[in-house]
N, C-alpha and C. Protein backbone atom coordinates (compact mmCIF):
# COMPACT_ATOMS: atom_id res chain seq x y z
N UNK A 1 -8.65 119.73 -30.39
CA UNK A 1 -8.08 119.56 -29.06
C UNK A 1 -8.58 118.24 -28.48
N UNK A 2 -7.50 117.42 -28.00
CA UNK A 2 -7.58 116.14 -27.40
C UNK A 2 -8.81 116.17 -26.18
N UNK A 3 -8.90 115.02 -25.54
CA UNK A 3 -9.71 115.54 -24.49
C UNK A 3 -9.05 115.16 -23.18
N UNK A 4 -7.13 115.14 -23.12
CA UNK A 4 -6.36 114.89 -22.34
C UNK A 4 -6.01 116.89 -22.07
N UNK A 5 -5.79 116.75 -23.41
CA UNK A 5 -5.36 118.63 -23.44
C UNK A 5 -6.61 119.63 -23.14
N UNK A 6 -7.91 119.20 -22.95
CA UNK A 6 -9.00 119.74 -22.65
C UNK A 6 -9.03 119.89 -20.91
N UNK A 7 -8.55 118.30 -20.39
CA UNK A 7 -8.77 118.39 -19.24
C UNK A 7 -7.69 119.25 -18.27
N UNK A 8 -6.60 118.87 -18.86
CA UNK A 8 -5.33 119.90 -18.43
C UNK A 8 -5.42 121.86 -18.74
N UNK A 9 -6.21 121.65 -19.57
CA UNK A 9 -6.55 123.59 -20.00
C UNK A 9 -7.86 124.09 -18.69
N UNK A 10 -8.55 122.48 -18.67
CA UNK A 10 -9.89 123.36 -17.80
C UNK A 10 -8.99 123.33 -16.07
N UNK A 11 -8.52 121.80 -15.69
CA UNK A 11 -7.38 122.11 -14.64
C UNK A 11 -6.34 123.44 -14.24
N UNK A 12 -6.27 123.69 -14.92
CA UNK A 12 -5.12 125.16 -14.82
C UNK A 12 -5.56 126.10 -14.79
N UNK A 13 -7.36 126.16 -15.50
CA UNK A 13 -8.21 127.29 -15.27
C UNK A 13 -8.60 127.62 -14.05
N UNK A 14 -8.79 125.93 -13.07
CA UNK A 14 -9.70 125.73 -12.43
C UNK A 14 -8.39 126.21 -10.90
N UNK A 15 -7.39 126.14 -11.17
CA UNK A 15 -6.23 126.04 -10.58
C UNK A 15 -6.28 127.70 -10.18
N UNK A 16 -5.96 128.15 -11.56
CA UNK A 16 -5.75 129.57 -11.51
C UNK A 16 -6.76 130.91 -11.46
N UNK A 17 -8.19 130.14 -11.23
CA UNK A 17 -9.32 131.33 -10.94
C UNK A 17 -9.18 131.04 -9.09
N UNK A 18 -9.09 129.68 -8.87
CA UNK A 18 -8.93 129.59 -7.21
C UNK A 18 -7.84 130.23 -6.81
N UNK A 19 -6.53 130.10 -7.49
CA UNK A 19 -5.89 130.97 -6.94
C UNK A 19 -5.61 132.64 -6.77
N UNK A 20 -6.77 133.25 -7.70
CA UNK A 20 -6.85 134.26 -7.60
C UNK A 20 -8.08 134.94 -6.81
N UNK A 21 -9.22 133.86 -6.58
CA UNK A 21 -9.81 134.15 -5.56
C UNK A 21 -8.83 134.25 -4.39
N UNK A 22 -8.19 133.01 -3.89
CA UNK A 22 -8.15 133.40 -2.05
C UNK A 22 -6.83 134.15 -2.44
N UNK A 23 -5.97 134.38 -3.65
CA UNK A 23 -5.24 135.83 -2.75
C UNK A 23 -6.11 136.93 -2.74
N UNK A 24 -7.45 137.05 -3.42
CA UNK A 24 -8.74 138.31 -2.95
C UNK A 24 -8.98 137.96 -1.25
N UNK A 25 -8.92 137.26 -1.25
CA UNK A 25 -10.15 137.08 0.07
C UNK A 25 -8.95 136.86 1.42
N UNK A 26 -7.86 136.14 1.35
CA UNK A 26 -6.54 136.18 2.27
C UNK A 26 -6.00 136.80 2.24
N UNK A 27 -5.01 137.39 0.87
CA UNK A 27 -4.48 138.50 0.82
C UNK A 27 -4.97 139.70 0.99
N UNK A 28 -6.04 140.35 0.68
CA UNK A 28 -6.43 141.34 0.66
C UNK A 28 -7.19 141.70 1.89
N UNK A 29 -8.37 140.54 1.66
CA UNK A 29 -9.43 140.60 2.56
C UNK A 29 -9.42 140.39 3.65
N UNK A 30 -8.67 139.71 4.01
CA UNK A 30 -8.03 139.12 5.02
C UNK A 30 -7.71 140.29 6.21
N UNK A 31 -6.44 140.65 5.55
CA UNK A 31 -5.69 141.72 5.66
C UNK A 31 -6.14 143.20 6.21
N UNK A 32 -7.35 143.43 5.24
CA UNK A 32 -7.93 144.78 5.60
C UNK A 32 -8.79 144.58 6.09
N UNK A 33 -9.33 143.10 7.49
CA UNK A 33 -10.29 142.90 8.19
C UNK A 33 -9.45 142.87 9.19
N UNK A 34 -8.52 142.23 9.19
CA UNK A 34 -7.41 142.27 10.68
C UNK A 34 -7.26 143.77 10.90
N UNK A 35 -6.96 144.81 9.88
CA UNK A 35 -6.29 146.13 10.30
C UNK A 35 -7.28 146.94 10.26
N UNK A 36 -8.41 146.72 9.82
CA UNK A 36 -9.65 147.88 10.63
C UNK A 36 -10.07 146.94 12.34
N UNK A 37 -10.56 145.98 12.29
CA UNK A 37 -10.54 145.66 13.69
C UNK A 37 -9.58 146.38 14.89
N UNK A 38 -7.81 146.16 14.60
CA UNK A 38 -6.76 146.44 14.83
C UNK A 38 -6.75 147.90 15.11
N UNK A 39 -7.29 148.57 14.20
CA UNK A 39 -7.51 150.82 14.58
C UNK A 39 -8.56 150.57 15.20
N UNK A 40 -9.60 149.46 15.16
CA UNK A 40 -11.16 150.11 15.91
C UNK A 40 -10.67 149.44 17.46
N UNK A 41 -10.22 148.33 17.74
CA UNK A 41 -10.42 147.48 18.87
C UNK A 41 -9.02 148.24 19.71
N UNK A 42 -8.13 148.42 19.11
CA UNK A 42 -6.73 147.77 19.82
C UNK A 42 -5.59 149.10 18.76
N UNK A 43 -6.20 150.54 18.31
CA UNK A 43 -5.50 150.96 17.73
C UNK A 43 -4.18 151.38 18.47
N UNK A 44 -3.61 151.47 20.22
CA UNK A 44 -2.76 151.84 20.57
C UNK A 44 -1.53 150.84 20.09
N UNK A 45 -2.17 149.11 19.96
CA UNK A 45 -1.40 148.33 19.86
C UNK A 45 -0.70 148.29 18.70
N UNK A 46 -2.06 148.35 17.73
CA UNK A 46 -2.12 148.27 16.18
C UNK A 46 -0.90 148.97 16.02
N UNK A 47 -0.46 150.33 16.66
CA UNK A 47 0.45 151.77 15.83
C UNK A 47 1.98 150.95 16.43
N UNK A 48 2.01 149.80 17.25
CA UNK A 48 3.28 149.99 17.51
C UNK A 48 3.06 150.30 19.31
N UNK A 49 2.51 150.60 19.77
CA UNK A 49 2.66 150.59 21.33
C UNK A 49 3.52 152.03 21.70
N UNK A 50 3.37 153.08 20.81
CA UNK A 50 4.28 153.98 20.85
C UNK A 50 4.25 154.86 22.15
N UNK A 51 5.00 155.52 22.77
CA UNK A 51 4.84 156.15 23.98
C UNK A 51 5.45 157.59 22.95
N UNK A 52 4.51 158.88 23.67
CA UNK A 52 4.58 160.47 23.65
C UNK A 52 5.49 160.51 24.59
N UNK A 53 6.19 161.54 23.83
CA UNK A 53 7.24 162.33 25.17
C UNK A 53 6.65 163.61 25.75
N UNK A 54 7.24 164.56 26.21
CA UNK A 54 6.47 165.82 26.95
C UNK A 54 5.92 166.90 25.89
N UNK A 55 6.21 167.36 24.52
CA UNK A 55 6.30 167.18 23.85
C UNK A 55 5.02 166.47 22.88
N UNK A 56 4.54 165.75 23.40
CA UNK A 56 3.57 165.15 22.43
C UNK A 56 4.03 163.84 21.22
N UNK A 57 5.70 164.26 20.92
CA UNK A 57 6.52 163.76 19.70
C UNK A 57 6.21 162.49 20.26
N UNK A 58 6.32 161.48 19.83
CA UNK A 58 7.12 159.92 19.81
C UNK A 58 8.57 159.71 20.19
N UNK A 59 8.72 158.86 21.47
CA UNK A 59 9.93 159.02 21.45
C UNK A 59 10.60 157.46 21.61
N UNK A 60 9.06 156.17 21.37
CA UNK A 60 9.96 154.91 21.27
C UNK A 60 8.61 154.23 21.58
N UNK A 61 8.82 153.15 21.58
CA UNK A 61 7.62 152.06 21.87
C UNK A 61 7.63 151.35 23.11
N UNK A 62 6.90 150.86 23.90
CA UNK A 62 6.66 150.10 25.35
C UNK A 62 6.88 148.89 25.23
N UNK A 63 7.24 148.35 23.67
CA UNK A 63 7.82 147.09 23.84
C UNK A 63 9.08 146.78 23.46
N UNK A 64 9.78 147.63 22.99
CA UNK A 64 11.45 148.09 22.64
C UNK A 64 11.92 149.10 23.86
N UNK A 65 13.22 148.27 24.18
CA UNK A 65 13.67 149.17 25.04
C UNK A 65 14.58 150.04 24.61
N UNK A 66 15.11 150.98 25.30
CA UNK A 66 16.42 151.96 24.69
C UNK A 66 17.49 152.22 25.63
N UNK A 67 18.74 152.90 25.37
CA UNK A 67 19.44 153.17 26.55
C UNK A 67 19.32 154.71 26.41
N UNK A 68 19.65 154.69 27.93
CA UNK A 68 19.65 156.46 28.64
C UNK A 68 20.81 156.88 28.61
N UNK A 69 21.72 157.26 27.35
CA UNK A 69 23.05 158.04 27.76
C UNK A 69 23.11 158.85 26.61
N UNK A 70 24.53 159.22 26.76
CA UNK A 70 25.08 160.90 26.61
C UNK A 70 25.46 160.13 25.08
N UNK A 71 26.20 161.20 24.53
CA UNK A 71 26.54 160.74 23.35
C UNK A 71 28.40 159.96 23.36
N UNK A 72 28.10 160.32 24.62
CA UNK A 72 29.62 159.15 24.66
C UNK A 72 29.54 157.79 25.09
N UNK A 73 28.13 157.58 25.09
CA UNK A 73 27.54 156.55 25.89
C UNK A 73 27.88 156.09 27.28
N UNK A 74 27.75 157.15 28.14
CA UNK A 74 28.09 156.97 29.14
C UNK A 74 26.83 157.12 30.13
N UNK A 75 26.06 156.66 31.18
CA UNK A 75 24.93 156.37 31.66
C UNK A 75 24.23 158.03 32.01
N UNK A 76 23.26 158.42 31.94
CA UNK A 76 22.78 159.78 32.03
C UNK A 76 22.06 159.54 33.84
N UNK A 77 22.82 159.83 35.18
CA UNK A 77 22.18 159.94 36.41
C UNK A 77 20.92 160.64 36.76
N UNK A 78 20.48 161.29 35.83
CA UNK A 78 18.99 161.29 36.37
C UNK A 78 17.68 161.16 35.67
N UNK A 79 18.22 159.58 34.83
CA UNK A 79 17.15 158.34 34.49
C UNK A 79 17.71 157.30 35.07
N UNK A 80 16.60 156.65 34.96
CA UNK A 80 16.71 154.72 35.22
C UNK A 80 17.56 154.79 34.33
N UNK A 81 18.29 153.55 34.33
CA UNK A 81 18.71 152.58 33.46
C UNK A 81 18.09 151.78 32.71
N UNK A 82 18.13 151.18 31.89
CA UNK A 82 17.70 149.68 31.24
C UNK A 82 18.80 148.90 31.60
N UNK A 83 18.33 147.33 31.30
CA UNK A 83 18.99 146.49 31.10
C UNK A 83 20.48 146.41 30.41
N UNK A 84 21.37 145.72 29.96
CA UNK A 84 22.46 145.47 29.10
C UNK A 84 21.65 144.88 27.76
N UNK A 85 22.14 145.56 26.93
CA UNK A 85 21.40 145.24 25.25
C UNK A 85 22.70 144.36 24.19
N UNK A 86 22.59 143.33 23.72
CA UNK A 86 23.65 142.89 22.49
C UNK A 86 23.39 142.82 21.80
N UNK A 87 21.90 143.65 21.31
CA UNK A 87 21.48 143.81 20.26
C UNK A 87 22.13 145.02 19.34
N UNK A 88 23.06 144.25 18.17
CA UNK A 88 23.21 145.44 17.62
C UNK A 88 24.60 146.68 18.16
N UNK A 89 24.24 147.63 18.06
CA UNK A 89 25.02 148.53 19.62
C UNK A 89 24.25 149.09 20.32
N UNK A 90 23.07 147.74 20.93
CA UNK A 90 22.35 148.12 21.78
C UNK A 90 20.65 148.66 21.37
N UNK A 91 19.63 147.49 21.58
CA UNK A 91 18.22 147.90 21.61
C UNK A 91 18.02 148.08 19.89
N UNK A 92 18.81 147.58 19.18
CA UNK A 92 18.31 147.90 17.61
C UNK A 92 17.89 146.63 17.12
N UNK A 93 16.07 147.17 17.01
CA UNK A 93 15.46 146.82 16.45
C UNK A 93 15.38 145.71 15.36
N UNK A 94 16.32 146.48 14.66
CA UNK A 94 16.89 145.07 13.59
C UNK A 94 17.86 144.37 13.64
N UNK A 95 18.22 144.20 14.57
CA UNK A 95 19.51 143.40 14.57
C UNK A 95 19.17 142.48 16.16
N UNK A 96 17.92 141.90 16.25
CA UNK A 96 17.62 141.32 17.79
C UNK A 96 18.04 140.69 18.17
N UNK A 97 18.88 139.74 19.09
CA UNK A 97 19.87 139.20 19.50
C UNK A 97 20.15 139.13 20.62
N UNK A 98 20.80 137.65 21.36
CA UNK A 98 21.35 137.74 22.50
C UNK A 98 22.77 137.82 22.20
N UNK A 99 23.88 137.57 23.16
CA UNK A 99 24.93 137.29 23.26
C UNK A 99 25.07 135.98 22.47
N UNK A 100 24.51 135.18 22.97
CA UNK A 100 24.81 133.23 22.45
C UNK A 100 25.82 133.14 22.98
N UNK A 101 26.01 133.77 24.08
CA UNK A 101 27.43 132.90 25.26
C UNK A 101 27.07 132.50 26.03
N UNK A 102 27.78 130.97 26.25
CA UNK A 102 27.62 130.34 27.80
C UNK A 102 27.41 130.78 29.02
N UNK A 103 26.72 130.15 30.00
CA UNK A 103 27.50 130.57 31.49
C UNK A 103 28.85 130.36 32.05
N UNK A 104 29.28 129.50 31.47
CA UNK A 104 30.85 129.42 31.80
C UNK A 104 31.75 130.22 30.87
N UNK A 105 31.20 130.84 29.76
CA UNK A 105 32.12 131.82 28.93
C UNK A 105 33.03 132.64 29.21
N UNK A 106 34.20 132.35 29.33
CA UNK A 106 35.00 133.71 30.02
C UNK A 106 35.05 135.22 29.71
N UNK A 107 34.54 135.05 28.13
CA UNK A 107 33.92 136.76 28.17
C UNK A 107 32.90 137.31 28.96
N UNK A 108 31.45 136.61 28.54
CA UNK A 108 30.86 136.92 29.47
C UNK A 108 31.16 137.03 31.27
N UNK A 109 31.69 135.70 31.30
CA UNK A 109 31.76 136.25 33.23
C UNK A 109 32.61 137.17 33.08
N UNK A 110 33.66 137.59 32.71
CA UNK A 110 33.83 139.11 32.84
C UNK A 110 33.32 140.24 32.67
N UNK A 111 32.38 140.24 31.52
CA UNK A 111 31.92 141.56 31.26
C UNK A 111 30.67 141.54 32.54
N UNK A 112 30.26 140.11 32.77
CA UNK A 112 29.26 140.56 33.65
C UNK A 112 30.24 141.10 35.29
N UNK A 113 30.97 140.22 35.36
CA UNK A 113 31.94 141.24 36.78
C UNK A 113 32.20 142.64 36.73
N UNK A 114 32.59 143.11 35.41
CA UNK A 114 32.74 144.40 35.03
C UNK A 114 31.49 145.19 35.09
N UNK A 115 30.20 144.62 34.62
CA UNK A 115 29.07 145.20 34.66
C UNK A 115 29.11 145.81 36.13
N UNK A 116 28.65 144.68 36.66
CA UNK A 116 28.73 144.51 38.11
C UNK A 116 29.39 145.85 38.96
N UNK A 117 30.50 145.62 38.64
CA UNK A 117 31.45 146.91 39.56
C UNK A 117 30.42 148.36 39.40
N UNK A 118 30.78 148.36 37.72
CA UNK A 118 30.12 149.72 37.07
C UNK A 118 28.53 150.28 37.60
N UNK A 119 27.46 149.19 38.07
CA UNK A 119 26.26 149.32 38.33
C UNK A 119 26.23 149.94 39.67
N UNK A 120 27.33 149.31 40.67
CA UNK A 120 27.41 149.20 42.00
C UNK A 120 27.62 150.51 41.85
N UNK A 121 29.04 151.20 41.42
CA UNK A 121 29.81 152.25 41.64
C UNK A 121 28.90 153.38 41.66
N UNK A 122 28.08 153.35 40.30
CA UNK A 122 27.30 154.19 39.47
C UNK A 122 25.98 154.51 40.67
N UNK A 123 25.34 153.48 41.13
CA UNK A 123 24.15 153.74 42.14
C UNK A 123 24.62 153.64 43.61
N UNK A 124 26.45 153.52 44.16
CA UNK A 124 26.53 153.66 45.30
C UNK A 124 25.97 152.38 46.20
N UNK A 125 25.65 151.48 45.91
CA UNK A 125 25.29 149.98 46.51
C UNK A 125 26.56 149.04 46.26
N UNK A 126 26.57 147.84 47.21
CA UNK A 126 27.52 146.68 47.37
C UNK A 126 27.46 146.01 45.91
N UNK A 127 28.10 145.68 45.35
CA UNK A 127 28.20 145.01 44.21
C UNK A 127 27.11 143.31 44.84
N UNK A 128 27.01 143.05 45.86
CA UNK A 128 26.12 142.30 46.34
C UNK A 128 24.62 142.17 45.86
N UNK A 129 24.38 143.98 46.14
CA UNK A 129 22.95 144.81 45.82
C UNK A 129 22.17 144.23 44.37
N UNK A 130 23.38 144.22 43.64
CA UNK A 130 23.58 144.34 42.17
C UNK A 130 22.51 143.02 41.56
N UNK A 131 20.93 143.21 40.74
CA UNK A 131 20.55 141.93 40.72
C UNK A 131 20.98 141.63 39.35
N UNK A 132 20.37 140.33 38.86
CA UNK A 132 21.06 139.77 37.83
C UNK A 132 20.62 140.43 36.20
N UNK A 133 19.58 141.33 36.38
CA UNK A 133 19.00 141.43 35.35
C UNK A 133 20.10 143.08 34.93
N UNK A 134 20.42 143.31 35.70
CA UNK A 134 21.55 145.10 35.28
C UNK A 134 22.64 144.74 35.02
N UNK A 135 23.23 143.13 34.71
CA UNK A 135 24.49 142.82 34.36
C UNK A 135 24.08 141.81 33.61
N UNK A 136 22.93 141.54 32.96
CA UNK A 136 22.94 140.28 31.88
C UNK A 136 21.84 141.08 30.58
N UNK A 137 22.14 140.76 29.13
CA UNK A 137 21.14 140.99 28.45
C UNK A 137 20.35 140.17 28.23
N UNK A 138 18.57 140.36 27.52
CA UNK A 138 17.54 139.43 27.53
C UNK A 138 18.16 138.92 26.15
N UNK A 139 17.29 137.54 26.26
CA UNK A 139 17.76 137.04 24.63
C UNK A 139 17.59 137.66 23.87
N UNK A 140 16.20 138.79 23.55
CA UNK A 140 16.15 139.44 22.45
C UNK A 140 17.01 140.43 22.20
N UNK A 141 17.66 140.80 23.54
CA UNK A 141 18.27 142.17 23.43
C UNK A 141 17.40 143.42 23.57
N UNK A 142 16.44 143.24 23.35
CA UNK A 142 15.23 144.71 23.44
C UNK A 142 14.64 144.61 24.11
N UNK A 143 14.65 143.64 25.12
CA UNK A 143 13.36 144.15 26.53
C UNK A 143 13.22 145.23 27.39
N UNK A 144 12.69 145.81 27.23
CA UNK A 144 12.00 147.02 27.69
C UNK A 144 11.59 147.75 29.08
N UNK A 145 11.88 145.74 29.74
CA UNK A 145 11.81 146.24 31.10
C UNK A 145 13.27 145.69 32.21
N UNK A 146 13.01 145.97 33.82
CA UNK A 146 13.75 145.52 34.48
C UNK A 146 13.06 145.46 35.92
N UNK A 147 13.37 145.11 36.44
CA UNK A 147 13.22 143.89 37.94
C UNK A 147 12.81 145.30 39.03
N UNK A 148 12.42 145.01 39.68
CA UNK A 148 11.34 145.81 40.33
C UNK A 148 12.73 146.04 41.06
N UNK A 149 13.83 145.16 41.66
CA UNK A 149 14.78 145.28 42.63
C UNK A 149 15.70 146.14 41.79
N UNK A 150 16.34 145.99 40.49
CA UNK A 150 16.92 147.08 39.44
C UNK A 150 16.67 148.06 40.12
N UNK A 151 15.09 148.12 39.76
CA UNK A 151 14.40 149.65 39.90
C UNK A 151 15.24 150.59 41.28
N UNK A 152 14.71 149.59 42.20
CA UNK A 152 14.77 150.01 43.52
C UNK A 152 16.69 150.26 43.79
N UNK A 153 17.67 150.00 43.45
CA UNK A 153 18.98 150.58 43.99
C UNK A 153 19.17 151.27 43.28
N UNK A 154 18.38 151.88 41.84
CA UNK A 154 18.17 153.30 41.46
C UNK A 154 18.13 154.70 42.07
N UNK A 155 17.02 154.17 43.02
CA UNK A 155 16.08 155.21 42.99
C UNK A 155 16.43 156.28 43.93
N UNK A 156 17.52 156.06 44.52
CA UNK A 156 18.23 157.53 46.01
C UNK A 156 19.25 158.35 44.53
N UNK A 157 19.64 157.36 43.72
CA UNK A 157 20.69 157.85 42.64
C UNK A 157 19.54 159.35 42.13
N UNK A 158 18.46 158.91 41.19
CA UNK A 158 18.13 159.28 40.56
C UNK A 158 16.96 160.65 41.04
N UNK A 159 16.52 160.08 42.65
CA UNK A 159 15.99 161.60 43.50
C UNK A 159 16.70 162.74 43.72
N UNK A 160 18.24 161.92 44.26
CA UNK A 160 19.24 163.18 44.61
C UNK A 160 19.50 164.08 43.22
N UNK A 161 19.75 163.43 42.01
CA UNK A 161 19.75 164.03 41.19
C UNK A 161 18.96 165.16 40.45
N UNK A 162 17.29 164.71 40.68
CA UNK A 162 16.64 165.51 40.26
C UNK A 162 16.05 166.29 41.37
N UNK A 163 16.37 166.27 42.52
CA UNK A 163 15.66 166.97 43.62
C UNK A 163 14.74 166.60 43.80
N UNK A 164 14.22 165.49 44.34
CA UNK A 164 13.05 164.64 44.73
C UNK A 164 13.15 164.03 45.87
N UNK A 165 12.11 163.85 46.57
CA UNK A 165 11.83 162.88 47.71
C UNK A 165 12.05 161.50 47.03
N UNK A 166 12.96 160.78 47.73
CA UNK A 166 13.21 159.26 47.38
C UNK A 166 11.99 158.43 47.93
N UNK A 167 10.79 158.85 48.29
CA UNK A 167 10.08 158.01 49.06
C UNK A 167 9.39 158.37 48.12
N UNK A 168 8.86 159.87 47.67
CA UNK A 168 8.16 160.07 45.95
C UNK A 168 8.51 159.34 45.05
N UNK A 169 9.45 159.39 44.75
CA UNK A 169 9.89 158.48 43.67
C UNK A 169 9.62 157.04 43.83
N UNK A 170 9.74 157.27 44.76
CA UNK A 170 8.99 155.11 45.37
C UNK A 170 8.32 154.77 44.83
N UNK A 171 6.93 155.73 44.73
CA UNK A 171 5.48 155.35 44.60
C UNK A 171 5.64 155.56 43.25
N UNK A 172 6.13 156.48 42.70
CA UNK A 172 6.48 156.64 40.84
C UNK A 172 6.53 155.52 40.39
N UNK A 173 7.47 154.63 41.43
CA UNK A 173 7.92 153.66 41.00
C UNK A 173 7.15 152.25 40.79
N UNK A 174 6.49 152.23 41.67
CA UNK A 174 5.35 151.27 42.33
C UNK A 174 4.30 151.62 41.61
N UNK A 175 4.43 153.41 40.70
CA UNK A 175 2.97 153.01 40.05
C UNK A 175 3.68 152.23 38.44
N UNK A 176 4.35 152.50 38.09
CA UNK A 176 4.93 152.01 36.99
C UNK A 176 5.22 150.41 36.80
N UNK A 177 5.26 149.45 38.34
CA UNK A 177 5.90 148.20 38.11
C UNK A 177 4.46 147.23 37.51
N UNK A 178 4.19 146.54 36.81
CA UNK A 178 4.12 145.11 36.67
C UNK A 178 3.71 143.95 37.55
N UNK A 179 2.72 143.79 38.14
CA UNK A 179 3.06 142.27 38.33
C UNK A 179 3.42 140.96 37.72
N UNK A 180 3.16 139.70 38.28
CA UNK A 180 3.51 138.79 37.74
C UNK A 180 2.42 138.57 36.06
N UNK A 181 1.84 138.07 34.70
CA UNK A 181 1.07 137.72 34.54
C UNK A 181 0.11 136.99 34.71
N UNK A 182 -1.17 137.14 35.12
CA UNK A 182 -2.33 136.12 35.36
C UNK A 182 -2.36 136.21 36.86
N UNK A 183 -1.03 136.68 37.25
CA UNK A 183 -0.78 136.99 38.76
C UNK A 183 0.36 136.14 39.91
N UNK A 184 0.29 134.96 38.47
CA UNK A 184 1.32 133.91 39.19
C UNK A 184 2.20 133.91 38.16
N UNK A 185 2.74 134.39 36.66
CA UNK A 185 3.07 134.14 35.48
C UNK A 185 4.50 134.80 35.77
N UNK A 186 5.47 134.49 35.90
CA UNK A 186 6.66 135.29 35.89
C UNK A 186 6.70 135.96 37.03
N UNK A 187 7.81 137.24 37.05
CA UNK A 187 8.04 138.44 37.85
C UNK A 187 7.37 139.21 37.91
N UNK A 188 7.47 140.42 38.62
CA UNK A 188 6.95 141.84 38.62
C UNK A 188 7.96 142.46 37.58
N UNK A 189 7.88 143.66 36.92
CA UNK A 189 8.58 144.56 35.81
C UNK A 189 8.39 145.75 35.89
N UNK A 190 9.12 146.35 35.25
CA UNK A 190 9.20 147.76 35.49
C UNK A 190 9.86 148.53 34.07
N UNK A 191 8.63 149.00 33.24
CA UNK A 191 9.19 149.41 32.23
C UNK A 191 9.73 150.91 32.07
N UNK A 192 11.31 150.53 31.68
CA UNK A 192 12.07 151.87 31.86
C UNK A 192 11.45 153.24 31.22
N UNK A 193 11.23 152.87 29.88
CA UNK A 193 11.11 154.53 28.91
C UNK A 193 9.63 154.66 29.61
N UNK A 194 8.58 154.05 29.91
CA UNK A 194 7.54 155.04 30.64
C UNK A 194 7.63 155.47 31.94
N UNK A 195 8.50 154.84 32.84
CA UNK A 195 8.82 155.71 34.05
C UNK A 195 9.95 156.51 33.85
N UNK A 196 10.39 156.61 33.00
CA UNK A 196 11.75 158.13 32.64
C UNK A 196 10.35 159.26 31.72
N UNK A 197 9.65 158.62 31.18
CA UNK A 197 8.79 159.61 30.71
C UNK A 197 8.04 160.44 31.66
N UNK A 198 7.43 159.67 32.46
CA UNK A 198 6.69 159.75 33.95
C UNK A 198 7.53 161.32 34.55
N UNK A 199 8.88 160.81 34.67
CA UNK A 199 9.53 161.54 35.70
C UNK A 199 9.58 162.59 34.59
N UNK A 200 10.37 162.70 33.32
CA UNK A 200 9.98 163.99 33.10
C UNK A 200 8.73 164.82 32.73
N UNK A 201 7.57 163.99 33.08
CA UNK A 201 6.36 165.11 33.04
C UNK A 201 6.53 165.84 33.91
N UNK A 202 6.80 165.71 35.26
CA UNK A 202 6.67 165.60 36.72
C UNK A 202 7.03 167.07 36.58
């Protein structure tokens, strides 16, 4: 053996024991140091952020949102709402997505006028009332939450329905919202599936 073909055999050795170290130590090691930290530090996060229903079962995660209807998909009056989803047919996971339509799109400004009517009709407020977040979807399509003001032209809909003080339900509501992050970072929020969970512990 040459000592060109010597240096190229010990190179490829030298190549291929390193590369089987760090997939030990990245791949592996790596790996099963992030996900015990992950169950010891932060296991609610680690599982997925999952929220219990009454029940105990699983019934969705706090960072995926879902919709509240019947099987004709028609809105169920005594939950919140979520947002409008174009993910998918709505909140699926794998398929995340906005619209990708303009503001000047003539589909969209219709479906959002149409939204519009439907939100108003549905909670009994001026199509005025109506804020922007119950007639537009988030880019991802799965956000989970909605606008503290959403919340609020809900909430006479969803007392009368279940036989509640609308001023109870206020504070339900107020315990469930969000502030801004850091305190100045964005909006206030209001995540739907744990205050529909909320209300049906109640």
């Amino acid at each position: 053996m040459n000592t060109s073909t010597r240096s190229t055999a010990r190179t490829v050795g030298v190549a291929a024991r390193a590369m089987a170290l760090f997939t030990v130590l990245l791949g592996l090691g790596y790996t099963a140091v992030l996900t015990v930290v992950g169950q010891v530090a932060l296991p609610a996060q680690a599982n997925g952020s999952l929220i219990a229903g009454p029940d105990g079962a699983s019934i969705g995660s706090s960072l995926i949102g879902q919709a509240f209807t019947d099987a004709d998909g028609a809105p169920l009056p005594q939950y919140f709402q979520s947002r409008p989803s174009a993910a998918g047919d709505g909140y699926d996971a794998g398929a995340s997505s906005g619209s990708n339509l303009g503001p000047e799109n003539d589909d969209l400004i219709a479906a959002i006028t149409e939204r519009r009517e439907q939100v108003a009709a549905f909670n009994d407020v001026a199509p005025d009332d109506v804020p922007a977040d119950a007639v537009t979807a988030s880019s991802s399509g799965l956000d989970p939450h909605i606008s503290p003001a959403y919340a609020e032209i809900q909430i006479e809909r969803v007392a009368a329905e279940r036989g509640i003080p609308a001023a109870d339900l206020r504070s339900l509501v107020q315990e469930h919202t969000d502030g801004p992050r850091l305190g100045y970072l964005g909006d206030g929020t209001v995540n739907v599936l744990e205050l529909n969970v909320a209300l049906d512990q109640r």
